[in-house]
Protein backbone atom coordinates (compact mmCIF):
# COMPACT_ATOMS: atom_id res chain seq x y z
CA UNK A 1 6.83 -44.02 -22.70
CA UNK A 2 4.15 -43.16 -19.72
CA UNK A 3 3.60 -39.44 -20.79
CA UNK A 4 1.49 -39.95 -23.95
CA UNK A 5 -2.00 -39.03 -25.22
CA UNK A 6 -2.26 -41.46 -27.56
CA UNK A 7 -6.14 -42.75 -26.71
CA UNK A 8 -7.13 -40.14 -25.49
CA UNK A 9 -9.89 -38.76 -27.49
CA UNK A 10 -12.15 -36.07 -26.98
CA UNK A 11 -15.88 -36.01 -27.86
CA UNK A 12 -16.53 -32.20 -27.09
CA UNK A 13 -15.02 -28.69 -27.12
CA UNK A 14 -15.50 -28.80 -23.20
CA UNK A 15 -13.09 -31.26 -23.19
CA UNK A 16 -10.64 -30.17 -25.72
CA UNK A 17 -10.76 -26.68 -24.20
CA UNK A 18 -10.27 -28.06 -20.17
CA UNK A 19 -6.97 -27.10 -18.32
CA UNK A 20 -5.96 -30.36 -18.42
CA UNK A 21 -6.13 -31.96 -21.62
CA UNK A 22 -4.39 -35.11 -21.27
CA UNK A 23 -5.58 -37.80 -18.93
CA UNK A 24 -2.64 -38.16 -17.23
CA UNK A 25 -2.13 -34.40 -16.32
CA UNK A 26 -5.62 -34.61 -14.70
CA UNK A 27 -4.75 -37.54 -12.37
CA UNK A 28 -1.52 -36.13 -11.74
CA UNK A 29 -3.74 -32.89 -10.44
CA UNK A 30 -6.11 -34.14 -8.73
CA UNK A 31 -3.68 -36.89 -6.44
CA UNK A 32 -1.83 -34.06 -5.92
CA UNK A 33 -4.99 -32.24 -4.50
CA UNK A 34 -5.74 -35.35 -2.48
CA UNK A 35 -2.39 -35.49 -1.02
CA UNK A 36 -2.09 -31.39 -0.25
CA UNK A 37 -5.70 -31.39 1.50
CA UNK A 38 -5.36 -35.40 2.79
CA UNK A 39 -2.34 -36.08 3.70
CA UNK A 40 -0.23 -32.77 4.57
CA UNK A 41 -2.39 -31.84 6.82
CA UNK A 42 -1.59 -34.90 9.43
CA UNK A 43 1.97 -34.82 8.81
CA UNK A 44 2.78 -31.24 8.53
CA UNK A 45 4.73 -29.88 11.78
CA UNK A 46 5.57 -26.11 12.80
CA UNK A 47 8.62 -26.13 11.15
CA UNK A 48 7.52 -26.98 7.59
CA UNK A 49 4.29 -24.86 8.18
CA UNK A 50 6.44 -21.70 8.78
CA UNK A 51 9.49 -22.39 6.53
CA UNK A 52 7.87 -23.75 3.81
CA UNK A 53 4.30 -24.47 3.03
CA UNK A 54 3.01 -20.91 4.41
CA UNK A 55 4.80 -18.65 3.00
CA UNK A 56 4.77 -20.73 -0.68
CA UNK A 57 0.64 -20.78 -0.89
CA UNK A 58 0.75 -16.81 0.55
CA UNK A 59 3.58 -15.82 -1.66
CA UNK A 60 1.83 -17.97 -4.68
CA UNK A 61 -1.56 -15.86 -4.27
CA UNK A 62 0.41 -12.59 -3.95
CA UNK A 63 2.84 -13.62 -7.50
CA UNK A 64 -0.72 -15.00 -9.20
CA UNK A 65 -2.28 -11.39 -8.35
CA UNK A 66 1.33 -9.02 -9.57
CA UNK A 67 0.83 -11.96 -13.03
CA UNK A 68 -2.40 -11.16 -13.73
CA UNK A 69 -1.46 -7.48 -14.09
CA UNK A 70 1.99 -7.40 -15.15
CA UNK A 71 2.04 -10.96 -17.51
CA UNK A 72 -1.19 -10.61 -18.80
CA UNK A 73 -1.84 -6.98 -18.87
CA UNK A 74 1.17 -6.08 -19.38
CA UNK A 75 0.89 -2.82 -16.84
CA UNK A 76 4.14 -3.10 -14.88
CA UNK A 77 3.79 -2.64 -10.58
CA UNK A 78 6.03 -1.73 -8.32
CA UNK A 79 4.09 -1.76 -5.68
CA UNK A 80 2.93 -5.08 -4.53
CA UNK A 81 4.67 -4.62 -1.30
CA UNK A 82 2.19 -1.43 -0.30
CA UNK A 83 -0.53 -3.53 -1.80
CA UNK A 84 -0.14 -6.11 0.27
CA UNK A 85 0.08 -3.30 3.15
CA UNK A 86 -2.69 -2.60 2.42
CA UNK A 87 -4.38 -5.86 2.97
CA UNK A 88 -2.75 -6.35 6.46
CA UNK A 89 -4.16 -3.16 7.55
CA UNK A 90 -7.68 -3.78 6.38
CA UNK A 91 -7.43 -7.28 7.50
CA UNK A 92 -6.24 -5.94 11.22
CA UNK A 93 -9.01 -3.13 11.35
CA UNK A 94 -11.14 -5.37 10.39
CA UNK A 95 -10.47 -7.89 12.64
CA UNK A 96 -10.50 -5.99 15.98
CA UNK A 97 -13.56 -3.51 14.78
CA UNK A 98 -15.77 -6.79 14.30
CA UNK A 99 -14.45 -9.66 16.44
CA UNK A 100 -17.50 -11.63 15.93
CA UNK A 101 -17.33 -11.60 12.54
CA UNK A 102 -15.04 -15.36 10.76
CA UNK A 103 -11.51 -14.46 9.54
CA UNK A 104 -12.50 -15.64 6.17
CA UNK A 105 -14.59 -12.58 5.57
CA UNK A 106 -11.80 -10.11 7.21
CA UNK A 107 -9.63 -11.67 4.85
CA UNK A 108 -11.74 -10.79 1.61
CA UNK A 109 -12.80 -7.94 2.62
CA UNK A 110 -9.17 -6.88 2.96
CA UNK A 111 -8.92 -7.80 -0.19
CA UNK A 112 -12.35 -6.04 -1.71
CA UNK A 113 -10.86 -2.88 0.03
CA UNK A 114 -7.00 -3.06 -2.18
CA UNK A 115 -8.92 -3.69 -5.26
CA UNK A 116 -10.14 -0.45 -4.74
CA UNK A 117 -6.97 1.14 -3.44
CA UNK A 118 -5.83 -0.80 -6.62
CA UNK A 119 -7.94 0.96 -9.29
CA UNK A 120 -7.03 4.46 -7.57
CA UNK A 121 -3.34 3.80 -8.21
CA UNK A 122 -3.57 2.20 -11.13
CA UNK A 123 -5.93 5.06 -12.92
CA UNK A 124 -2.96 6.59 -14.08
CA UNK A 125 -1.67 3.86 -16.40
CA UNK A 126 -4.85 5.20 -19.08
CA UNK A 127 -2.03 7.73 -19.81
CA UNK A 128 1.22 6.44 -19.07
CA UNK A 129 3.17 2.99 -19.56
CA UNK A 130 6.38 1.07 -19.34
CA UNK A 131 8.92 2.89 -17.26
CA UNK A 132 6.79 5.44 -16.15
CA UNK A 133 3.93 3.30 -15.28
CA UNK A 134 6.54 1.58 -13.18
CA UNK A 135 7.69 4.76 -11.41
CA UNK A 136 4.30 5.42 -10.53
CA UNK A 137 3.60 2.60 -8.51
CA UNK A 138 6.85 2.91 -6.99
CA UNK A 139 5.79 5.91 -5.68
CA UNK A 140 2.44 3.90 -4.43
CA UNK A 141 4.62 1.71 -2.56
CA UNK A 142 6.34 4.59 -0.22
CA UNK A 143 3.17 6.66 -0.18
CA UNK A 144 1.88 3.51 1.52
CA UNK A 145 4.48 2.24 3.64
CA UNK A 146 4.69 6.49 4.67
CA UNK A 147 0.45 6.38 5.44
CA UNK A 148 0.96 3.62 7.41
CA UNK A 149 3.78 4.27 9.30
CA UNK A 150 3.11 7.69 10.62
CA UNK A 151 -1.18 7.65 11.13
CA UNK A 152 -1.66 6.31 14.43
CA UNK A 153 -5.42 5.65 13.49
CA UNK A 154 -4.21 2.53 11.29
CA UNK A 155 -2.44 0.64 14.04
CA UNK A 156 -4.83 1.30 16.80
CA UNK A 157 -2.28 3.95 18.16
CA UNK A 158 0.21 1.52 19.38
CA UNK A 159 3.18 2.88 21.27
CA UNK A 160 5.46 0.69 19.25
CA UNK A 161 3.58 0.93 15.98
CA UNK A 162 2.90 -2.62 15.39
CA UNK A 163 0.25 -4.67 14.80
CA UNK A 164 -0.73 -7.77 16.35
CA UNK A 165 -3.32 -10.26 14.69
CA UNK A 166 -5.79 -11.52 17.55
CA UNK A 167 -7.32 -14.67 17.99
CA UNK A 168 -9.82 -15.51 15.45
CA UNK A 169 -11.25 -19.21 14.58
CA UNK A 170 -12.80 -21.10 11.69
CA UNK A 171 -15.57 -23.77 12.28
CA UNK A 172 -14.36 -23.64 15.74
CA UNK A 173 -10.24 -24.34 14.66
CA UNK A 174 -8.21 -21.31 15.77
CA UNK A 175 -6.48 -19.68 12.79
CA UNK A 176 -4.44 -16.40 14.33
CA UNK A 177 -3.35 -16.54 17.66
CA UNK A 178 -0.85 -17.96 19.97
CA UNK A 179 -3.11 -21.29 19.75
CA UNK A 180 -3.24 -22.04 16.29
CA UNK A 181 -2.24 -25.29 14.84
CA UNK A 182 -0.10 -25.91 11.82
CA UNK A 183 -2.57 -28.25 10.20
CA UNK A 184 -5.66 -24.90 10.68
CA UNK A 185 -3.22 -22.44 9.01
CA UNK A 186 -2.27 -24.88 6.76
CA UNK A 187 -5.74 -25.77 4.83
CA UNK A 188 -6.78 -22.39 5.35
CA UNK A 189 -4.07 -20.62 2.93
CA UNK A 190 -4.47 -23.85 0.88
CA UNK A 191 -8.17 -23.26 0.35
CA UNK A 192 -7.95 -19.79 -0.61
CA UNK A 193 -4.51 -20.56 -2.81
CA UNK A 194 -6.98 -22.99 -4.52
CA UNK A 195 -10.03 -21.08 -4.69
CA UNK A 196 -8.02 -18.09 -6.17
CA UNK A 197 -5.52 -20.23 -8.71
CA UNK A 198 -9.16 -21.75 -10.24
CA UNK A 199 -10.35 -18.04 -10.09
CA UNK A 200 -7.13 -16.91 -11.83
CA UNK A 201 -7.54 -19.52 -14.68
CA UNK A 202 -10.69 -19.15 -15.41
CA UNK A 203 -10.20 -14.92 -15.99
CA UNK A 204 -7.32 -15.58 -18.45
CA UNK A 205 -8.81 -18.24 -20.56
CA UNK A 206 -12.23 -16.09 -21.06
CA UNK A 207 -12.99 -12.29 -22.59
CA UNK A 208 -11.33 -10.82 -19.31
CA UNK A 209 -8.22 -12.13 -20.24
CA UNK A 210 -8.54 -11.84 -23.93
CA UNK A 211 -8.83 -8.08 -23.28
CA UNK A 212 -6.04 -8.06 -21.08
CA UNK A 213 -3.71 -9.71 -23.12
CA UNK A 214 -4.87 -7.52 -26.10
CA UNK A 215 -4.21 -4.73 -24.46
CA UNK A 216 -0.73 -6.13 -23.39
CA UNK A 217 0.38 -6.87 -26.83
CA UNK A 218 -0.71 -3.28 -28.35
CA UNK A 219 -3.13 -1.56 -26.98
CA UNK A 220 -4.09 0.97 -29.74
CA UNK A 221 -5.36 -2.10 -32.22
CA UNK A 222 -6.42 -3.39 -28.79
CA UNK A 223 -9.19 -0.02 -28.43
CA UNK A 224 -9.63 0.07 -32.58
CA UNK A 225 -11.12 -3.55 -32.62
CA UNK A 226 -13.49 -2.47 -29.49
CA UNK A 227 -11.45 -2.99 -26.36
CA UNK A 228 -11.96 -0.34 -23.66
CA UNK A 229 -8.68 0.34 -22.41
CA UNK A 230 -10.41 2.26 -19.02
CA UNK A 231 -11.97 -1.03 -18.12
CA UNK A 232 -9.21 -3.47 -18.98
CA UNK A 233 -6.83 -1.57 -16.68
CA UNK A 234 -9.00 -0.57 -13.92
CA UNK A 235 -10.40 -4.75 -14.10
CA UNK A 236 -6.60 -5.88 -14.27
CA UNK A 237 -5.53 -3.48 -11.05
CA UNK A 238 -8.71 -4.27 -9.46
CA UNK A 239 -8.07 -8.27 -9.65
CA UNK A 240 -4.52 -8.10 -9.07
CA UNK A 241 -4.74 -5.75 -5.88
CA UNK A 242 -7.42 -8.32 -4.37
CA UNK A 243 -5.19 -10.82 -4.90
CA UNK A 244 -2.56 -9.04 -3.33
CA UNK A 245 -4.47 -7.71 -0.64
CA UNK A 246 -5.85 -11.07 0.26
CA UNK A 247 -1.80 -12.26 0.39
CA UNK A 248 -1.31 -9.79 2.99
CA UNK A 249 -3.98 -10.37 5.25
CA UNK A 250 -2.93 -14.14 5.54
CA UNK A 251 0.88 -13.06 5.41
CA UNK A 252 0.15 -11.25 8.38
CA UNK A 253 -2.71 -12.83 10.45
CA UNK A 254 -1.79 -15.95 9.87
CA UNK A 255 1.78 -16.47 9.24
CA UNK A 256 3.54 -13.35 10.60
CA UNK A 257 1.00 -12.79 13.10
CA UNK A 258 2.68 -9.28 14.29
CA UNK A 259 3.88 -7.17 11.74
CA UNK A 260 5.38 -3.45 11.19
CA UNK A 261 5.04 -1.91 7.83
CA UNK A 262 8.45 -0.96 7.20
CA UNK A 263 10.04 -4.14 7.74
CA UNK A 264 7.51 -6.75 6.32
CA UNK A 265 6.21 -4.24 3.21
CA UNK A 266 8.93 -2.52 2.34
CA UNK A 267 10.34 -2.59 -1.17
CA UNK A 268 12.37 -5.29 -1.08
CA UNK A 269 8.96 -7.32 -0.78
CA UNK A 270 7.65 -6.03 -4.50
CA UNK A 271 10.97 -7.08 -6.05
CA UNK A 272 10.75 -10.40 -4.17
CA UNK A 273 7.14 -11.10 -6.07
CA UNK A 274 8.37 -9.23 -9.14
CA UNK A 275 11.64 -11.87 -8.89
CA UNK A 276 9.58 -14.70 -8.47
CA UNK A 277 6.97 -14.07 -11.78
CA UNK A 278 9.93 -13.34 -13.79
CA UNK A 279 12.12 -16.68 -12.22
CA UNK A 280 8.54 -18.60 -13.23
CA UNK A 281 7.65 -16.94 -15.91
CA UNK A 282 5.26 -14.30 -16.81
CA UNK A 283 2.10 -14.82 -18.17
CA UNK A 284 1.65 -18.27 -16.59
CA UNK A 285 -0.45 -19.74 -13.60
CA UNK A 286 1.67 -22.17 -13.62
CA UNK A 287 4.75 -19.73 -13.31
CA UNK A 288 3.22 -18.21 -10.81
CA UNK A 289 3.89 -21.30 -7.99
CA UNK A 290 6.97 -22.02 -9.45
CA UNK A 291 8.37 -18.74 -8.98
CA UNK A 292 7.20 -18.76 -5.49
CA UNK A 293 8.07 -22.25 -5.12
CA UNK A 294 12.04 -21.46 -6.34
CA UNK A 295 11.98 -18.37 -4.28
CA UNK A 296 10.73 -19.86 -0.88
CA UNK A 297 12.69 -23.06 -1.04
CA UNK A 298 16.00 -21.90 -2.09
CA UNK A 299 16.48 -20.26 1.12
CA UNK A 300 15.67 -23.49 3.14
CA UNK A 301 17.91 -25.37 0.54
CA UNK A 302 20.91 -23.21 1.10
CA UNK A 303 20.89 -22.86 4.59
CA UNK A 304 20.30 -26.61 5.26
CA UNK A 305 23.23 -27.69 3.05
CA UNK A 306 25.64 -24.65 3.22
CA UNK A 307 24.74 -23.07 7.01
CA UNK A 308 24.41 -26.41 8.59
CA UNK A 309 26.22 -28.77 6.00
CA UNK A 310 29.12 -27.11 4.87
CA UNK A 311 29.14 -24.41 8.09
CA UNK A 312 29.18 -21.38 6.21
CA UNK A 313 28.27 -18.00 8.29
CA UNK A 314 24.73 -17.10 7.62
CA UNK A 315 25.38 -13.60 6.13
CA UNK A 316 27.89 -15.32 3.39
CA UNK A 317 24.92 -17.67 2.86
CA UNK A 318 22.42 -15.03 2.28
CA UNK A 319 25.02 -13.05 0.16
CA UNK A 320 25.47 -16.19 -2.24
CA UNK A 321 21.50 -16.33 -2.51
CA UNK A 322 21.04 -12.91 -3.70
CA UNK A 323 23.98 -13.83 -6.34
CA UNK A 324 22.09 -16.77 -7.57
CA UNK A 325 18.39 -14.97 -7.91
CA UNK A 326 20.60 -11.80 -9.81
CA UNK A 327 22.08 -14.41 -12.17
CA UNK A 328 19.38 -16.46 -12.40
CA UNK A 329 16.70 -13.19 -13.23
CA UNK A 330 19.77 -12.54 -16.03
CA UNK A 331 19.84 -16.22 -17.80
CA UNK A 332 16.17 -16.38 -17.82
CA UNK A 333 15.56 -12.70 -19.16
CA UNK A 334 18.25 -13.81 -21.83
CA UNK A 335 17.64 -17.34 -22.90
CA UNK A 336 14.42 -17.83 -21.76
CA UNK A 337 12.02 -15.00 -21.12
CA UNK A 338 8.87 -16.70 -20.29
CA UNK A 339 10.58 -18.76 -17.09
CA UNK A 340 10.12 -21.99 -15.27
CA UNK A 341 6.66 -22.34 -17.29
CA UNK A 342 8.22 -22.57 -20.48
CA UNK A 343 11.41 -24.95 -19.84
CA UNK A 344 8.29 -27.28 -18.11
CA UNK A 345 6.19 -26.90 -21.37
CA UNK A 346 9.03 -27.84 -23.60
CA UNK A 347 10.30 -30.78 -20.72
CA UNK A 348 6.42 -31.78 -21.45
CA UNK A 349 6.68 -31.69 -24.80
CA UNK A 350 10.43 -33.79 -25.09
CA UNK A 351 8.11 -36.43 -22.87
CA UNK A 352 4.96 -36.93 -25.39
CA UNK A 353 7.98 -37.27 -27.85
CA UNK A 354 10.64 -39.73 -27.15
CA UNK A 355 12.48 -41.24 -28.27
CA UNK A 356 12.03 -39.66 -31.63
CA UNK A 357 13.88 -36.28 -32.06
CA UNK A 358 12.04 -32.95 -32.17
């Protein structure tokens, strides 16, 4: 009886056409906006900051940016793990090459500089697609993880091949370092998560995403009605990869803090995003933190009630995780394709309903 839009008119296409159509999806927005940027920020501790929060609004921007190309574009990646590589990298080069400059710039910048590493990889889905596509960035992601594993240039020519983010501070709060707070690190993923998520929306309701979802759905009567496959691509790696890139720099400057390629880029990170858009559902923002959401918490939920509850060993614990996300990736390619996103929608739609059947 509380979820209805009954009364709720509209006077103008602006307001028909808003993310939010119905008044009580817009408070329920923005109080959760007051309470993320608010509240969290003077309860939040070290141990929700690095088990939680973190890695869900770094993990969210890196499963809005693999979305954006596979869900909307339809151009299948395997290779969001040497993506993301490739934002650490740039992020770190950055970082010690211009010390005076604020960690929000090294961060975008890392980001400006995958787009581009993006569009290189991604030139070759103008001739091939689907499987092949796939195979291709595959082969991005260990050309990557190789580069930056065995050119000393990359890593400052570390004797143990690692690299360590250095201090850096925003308006005089330290974000990297040793002396970095949970509530700095905190806001500053949540401000980009936001920034990028209204960024993200905004491309996929307008001619950007139009094109990109024409050219997901059949690209030859995509290019006959006047959409340039070249550009539509290239734009959809180019976004994508920033997004991605930008998710590495803050996985590793500000949550990691040290990192070596192998271990925190490796392939088993591009199936974890690719898990988590197809767990919350491709072709959705929304999907997007859900996926990331499901795939960040369910560790934390398992451990917590089967390591420490029921005193299972840990490695029987992480087995029975990888057991659920299998199954779960089966059931929802199955029964429900589109994810998290859609069984919301339809939960939505039961709501403005009841109690009359649908």
């Amino acid at each position: 009886m509380i979820y209805r839009e009954a009364g709720d008119f509209k006077t103008s296409y602006r307001e028909d056409s808003q993310t939010f159509p119905i008044k009580l999806d817009r408070r329920a927005y923005w109080t959760l906006m007051v309470v993320a940027f608010a509240v969290v920020p003077f309860v939040i501790n070290d141990y929700w900051a690095n088990a939680v929060l973190l890695p869900f609004l770094i993990y969210a921007i890196a499963a809005l940016g693999l979305n954006i190309l596979t869900g909307y574009a339809g151009q299948v990646s395997l290779g969001t793990g040497g993506f993301m590589a490739v934002g650490a990298y740039a992020a770190y080069k950055l970082m010690t090459a211009f010390p005076d400059v604020p960690i929000l710039f090294h961060v975008l910048i890392a980001g400006a500089i995958t787009a581009l590493v993006g569009m290189a990889f991604g030139l070759p889905s103008l001739r091939i697609k689907g499987f092949y596509l796939a195979v291709a960035t595959l082969a991005a992601q260990f050309f990557l993880v190789w580069l930056f594993n065995k050119v000393p240039w990359f890593f400052n020519y570390s004797a143990s091949g690692m690299i360590n983010a250095p201090e850096r501070t925003m308006f005089g709060a330290a974000i990297t370092g040793a002396e970095a707070s949970a509530p700095a690190r905190y806001l500053f993923c949540l401000i980009l998560t936001v920034a990028l998520a209204w960024i993200a929306r905004n491309l996929t309701r307008g001619s950007v995403g139009r094109k990109w979802m024409a050219i997901r759905d059949m690209d030859i009567a995509a290019e006959i009605i006047g959409v340039n496959p070249l550009t539509a691509k290239l734009s959809a790696f180019a976004v994508s990869s920033f997004f991605i890139g930008v998710a590495g720099a803050l996985l590793f400057a500000v949550y990691l803090g040290a990192v070596e390629v192998g271990e925190a880029f490796g392939i088993q990170k591009s199936f974890l995003i690719l898990f988590m858009i197809i767990i919350g559902g491709l072709g959705s923002i929304f999907g997007s933190f859900a996926g990331a959401a499901f795939m960040v918490l369910m560790p934390v939920l398992l451990k917590n009630v089967l390591v420490d509850g029921f005193g299972w060993a840990t490695d029987l614990a992480a087995h029975f995780q990888f057991m659920i996300v299998g199954a779960l990736i089966i059931v929802f390619l199955v029964f429900e394709p589109h994810g998290l996103a859609q069984l919301w929608r339809l939960a939505k739609e039961k709501l403005r309903l009841w109690p009359f059947p649908h």
